[in-house]
PDB file of N, CA and C in Angstrom:
ATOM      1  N   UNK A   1     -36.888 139.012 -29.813  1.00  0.00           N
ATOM      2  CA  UNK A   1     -36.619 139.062 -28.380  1.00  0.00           C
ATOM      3  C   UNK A   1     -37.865 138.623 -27.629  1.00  0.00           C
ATOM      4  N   UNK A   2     -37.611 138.364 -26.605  1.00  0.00           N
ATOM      5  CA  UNK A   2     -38.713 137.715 -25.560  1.00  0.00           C
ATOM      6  C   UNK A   2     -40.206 139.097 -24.929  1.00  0.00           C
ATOM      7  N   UNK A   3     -41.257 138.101 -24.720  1.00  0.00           N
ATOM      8  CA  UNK A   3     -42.230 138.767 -24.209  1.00  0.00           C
ATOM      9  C   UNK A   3     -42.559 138.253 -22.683  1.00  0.00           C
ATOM     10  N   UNK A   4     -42.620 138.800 -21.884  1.00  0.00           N
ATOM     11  CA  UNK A   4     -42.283 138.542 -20.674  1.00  0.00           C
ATOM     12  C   UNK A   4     -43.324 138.420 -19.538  1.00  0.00           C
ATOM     13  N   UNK A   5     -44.162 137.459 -19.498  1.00  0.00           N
ATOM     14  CA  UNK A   5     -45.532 138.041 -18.625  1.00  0.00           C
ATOM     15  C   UNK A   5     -44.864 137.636 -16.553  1.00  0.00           C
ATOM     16  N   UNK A   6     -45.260 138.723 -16.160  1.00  0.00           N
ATOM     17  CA  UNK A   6     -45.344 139.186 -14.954  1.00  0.00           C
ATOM     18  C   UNK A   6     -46.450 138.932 -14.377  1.00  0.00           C
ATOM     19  N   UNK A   7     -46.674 137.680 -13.212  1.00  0.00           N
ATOM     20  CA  UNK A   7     -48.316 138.218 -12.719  1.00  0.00           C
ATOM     21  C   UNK A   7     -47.969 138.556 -11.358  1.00  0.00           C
ATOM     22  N   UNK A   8     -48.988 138.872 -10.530  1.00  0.00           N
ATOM     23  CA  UNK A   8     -48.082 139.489  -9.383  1.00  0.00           C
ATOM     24  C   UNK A   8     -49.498 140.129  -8.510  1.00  0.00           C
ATOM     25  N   UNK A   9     -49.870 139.679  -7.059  1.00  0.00           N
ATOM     26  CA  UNK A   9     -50.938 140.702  -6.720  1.00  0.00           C
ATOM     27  C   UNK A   9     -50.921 141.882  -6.601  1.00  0.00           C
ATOM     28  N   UNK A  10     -52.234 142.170  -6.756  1.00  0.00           N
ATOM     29  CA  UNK A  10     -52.552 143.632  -7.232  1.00  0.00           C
ATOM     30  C   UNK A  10     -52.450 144.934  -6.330  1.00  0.00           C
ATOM     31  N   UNK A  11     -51.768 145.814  -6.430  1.00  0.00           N
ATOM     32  CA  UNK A  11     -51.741 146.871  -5.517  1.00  0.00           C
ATOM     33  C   UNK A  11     -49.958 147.188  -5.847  1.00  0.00           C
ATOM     34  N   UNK A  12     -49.264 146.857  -6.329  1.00  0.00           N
ATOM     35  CA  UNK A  12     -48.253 148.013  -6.459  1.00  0.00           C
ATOM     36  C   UNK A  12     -48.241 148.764  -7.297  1.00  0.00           C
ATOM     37  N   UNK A  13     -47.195 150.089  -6.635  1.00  0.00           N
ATOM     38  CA  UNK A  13     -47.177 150.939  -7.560  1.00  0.00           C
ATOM     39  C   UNK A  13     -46.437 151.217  -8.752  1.00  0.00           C
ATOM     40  N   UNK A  14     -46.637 151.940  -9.641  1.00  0.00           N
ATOM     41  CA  UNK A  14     -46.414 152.045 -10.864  1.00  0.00           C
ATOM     42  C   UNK A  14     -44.800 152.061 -11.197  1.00  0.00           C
ATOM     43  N   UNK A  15     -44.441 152.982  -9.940  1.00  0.00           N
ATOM     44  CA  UNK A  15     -43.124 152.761  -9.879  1.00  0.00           C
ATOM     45  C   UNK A  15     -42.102 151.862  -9.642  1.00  0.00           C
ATOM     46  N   UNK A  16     -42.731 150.864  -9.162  1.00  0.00           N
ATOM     47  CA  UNK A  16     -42.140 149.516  -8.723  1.00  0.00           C
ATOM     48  C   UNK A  16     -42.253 148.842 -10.051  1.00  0.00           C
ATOM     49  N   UNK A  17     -43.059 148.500 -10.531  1.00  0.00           N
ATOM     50  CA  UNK A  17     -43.051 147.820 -11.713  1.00  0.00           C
ATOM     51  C   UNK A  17     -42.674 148.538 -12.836  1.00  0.00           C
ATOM     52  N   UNK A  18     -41.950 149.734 -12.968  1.00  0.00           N
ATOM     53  CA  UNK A  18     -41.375 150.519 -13.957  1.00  0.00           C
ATOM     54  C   UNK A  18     -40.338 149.644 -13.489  1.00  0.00           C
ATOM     55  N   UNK A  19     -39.262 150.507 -12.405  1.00  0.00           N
ATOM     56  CA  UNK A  19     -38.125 149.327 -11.811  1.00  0.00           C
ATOM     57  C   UNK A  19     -38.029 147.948 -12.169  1.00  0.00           C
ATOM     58  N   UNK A  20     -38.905 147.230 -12.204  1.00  0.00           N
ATOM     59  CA  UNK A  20     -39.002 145.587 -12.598  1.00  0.00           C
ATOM     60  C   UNK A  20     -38.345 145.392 -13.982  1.00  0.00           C
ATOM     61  N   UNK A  21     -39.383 146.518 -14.066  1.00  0.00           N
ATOM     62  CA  UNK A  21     -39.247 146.497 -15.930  1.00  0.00           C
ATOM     63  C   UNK A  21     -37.787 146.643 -16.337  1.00  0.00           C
ATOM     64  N   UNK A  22     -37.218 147.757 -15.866  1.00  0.00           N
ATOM     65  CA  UNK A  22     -35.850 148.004 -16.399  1.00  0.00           C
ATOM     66  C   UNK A  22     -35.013 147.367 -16.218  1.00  0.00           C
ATOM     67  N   UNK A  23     -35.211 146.779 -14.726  1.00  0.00           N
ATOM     68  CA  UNK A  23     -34.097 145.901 -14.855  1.00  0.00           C
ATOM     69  C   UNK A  23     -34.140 144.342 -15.247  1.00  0.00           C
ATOM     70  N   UNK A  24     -34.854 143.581 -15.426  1.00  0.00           N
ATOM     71  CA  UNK A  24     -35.406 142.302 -16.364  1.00  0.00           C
ATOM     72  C   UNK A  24     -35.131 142.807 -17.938  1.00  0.00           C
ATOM     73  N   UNK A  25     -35.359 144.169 -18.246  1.00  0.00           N
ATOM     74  CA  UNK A  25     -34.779 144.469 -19.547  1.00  0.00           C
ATOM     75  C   UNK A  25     -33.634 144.598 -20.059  1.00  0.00           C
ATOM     76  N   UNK A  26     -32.819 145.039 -19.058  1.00  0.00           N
ATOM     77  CA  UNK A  26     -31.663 145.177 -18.719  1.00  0.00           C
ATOM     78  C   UNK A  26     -30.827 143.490 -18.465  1.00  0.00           C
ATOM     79  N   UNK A  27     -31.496 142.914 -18.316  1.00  0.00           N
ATOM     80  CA  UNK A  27     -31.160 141.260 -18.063  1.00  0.00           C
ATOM     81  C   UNK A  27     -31.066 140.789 -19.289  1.00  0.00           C
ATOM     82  N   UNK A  28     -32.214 140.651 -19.570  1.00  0.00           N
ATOM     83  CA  UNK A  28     -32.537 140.169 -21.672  1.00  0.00           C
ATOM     84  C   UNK A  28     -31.435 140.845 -22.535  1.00  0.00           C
ATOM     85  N   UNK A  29     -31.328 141.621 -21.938  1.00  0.00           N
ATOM     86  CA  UNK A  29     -30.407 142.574 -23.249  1.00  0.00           C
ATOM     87  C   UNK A  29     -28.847 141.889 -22.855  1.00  0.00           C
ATOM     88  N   UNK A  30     -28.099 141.809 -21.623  1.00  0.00           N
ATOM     89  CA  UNK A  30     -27.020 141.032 -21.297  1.00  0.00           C
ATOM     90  C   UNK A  30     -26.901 139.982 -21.959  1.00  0.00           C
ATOM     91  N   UNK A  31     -27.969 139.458 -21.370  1.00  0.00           N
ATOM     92  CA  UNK A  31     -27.988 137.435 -21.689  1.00  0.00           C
ATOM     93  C   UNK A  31     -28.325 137.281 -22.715  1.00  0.00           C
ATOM     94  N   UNK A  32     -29.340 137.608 -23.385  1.00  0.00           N
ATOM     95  CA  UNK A  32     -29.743 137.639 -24.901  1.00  0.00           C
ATOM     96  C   UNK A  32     -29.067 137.824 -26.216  1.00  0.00           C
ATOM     97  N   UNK A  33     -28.714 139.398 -25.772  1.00  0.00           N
ATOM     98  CA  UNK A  33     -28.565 140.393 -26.983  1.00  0.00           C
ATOM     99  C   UNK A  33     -29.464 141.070 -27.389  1.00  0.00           C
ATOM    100  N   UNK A  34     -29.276 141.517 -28.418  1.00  0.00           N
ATOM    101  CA  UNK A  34     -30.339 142.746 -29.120  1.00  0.00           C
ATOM    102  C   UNK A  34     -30.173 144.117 -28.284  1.00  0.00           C
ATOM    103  N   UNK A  35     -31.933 144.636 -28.235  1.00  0.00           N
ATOM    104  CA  UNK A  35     -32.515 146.008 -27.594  1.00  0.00           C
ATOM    105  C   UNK A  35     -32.668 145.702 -26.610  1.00  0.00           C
ATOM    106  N   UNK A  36     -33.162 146.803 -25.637  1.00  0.00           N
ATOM    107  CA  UNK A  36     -34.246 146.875 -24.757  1.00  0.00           C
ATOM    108  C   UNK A  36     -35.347 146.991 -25.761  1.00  0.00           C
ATOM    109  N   UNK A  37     -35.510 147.828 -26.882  1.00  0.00           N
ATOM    110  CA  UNK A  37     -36.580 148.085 -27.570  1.00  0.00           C
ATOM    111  C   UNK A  37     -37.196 146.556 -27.804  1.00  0.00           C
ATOM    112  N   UNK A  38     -36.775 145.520 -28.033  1.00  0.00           N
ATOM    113  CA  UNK A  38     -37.414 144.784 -28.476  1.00  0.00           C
ATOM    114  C   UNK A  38     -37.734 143.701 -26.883  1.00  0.00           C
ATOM    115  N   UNK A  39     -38.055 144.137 -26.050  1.00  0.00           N
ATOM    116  CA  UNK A  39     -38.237 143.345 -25.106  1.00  0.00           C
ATOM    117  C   UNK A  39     -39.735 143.920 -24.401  1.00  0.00           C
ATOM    118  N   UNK A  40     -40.167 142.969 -24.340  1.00  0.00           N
ATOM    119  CA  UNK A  40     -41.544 143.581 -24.257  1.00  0.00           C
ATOM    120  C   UNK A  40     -42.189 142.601 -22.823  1.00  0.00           C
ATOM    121  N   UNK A  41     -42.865 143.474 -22.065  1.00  0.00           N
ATOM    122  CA  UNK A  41     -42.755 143.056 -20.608  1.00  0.00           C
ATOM    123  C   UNK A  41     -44.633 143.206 -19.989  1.00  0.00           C
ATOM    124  N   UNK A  42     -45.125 142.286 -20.029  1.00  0.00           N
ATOM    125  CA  UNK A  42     -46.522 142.540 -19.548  1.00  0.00           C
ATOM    126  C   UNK A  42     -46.936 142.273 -18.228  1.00  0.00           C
ATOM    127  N   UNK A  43     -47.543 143.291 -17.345  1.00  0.00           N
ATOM    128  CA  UNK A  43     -48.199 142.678 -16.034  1.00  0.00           C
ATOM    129  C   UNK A  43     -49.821 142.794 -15.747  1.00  0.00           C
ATOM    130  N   UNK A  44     -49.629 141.548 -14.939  1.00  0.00           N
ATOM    131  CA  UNK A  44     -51.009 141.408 -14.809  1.00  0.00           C
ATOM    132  C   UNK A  44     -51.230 141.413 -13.327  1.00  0.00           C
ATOM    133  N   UNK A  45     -52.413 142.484 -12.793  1.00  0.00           N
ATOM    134  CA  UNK A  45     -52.508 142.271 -11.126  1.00  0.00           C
ATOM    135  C   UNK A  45     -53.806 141.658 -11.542  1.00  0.00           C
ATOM    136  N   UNK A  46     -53.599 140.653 -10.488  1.00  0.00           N
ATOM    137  CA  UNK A  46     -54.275 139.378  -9.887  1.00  0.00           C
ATOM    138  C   UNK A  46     -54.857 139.722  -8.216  1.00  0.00           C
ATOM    139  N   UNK A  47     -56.169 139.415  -8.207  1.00  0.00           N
ATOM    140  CA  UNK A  47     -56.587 139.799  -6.648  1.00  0.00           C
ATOM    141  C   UNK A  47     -56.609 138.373  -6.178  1.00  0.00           C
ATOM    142  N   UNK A  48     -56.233 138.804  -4.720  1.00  0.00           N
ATOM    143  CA  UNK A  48     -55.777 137.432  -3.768  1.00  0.00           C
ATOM    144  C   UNK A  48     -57.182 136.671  -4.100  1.00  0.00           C
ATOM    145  N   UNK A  49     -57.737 137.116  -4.092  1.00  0.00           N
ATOM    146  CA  UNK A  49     -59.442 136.231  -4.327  1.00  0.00           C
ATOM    147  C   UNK A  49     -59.324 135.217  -5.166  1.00  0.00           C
ATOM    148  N   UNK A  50     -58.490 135.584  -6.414  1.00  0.00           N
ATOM    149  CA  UNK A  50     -57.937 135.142  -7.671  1.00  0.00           C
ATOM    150  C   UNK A  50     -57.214 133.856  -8.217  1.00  0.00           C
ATOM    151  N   UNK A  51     -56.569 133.810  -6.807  1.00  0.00           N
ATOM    152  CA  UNK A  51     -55.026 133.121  -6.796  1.00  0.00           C
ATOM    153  C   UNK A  51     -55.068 132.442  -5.489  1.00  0.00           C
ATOM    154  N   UNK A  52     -54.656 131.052  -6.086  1.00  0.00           N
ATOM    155  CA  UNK A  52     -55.047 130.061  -4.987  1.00  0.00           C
ATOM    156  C   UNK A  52     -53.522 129.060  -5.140  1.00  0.00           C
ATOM    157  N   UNK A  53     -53.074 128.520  -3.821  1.00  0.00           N
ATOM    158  CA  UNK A  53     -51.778 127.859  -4.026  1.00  0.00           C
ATOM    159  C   UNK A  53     -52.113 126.644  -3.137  1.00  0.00           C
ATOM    160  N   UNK A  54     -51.740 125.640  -3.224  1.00  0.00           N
ATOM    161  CA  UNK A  54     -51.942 124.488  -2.388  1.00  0.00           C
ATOM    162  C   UNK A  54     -53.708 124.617  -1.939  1.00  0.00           C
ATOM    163  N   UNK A  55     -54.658 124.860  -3.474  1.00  0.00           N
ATOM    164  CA  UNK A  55     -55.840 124.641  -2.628  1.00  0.00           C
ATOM    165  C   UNK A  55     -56.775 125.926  -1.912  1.00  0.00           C
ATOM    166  N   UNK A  56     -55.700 126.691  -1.279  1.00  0.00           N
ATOM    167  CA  UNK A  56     -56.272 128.002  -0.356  1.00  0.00           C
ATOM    168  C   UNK A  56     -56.081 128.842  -1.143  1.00  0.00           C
ATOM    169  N   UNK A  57     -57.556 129.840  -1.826  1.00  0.00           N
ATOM    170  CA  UNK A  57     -56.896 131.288  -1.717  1.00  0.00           C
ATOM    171  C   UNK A  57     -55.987 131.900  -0.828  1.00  0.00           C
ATOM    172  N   UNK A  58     -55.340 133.115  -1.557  1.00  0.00           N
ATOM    173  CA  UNK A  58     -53.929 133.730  -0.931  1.00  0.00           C
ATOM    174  C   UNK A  58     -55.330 134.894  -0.071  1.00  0.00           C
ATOM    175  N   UNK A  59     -56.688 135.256  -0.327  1.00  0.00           N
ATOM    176  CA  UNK A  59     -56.815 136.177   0.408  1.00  0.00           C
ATOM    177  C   UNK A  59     -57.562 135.185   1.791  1.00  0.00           C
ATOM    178  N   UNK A  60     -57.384 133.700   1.365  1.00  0.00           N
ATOM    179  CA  UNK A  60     -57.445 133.237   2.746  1.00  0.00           C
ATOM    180  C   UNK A  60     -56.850 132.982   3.549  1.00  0.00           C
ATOM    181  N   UNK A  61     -55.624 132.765   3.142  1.00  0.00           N
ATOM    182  CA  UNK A  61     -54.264 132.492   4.099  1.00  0.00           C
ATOM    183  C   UNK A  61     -53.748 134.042   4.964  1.00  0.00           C
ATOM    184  N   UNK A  62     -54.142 135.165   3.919  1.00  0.00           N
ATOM    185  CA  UNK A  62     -53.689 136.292   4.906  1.00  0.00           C
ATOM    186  C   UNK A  62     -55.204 136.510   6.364  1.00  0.00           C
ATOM    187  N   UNK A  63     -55.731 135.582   5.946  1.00  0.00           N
ATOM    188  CA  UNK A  63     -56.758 136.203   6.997  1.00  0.00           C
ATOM    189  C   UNK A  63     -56.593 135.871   8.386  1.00  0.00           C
ATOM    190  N   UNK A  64     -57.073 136.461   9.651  1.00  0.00           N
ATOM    191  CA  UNK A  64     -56.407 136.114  10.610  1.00  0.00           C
ATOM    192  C   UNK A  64     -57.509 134.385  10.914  1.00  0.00           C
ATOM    193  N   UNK A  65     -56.937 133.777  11.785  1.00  0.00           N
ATOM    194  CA  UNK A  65     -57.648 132.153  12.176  1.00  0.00           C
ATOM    195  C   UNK A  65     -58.796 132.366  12.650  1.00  0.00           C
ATOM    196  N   UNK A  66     -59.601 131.726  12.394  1.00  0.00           N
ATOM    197  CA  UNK A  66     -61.477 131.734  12.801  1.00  0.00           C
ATOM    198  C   UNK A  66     -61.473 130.981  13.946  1.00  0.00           C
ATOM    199  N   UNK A  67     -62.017 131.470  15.423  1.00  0.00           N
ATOM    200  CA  UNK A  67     -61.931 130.787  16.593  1.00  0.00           C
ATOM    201  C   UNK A  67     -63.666 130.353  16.448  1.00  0.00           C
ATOM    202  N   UNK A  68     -63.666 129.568  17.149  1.00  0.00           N
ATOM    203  CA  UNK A  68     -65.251 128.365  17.049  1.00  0.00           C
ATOM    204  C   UNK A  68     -65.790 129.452  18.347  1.00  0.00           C
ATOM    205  N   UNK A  69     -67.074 129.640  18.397  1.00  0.00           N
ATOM    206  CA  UNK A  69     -67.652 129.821  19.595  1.00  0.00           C
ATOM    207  C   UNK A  69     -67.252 131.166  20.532  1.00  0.00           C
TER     208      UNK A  69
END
């Protein structure tokens, strides 16, 4: 069965990504077959510092606009 990497910025809680978990496991096991046991699900928090899309860090795009002067 599949291993599943998750990346995702950093700061949720544990409980949210329990939820993720079950139900993406719950997916594999439909579409797949097999277990849940054999589905194995990894996350990784990533800081906006980290993670850059078109070029810009994401902790630069949340920042508010820099006025000149």
């Amino acid at each position: 069965m599949p291993t599943i990497r998750i990346e995702l910025f950093e700061g949720r809680p544990a409980e949210q990504k329990a939820a993720l978990a079950s139900e993406i496991t719950a997916a594999c096991v439909r579409v797949l077959g097999g277990s849940a046991d054999s589905v194995d699900i990894l996350f990784y928090d990533i800081a906006r510092h980290d993670w850059a899309t078109g070029g810009v860090l994401w902790s630069d795009k949340s920042a508010p606009p820099k006025t000149s002067g």
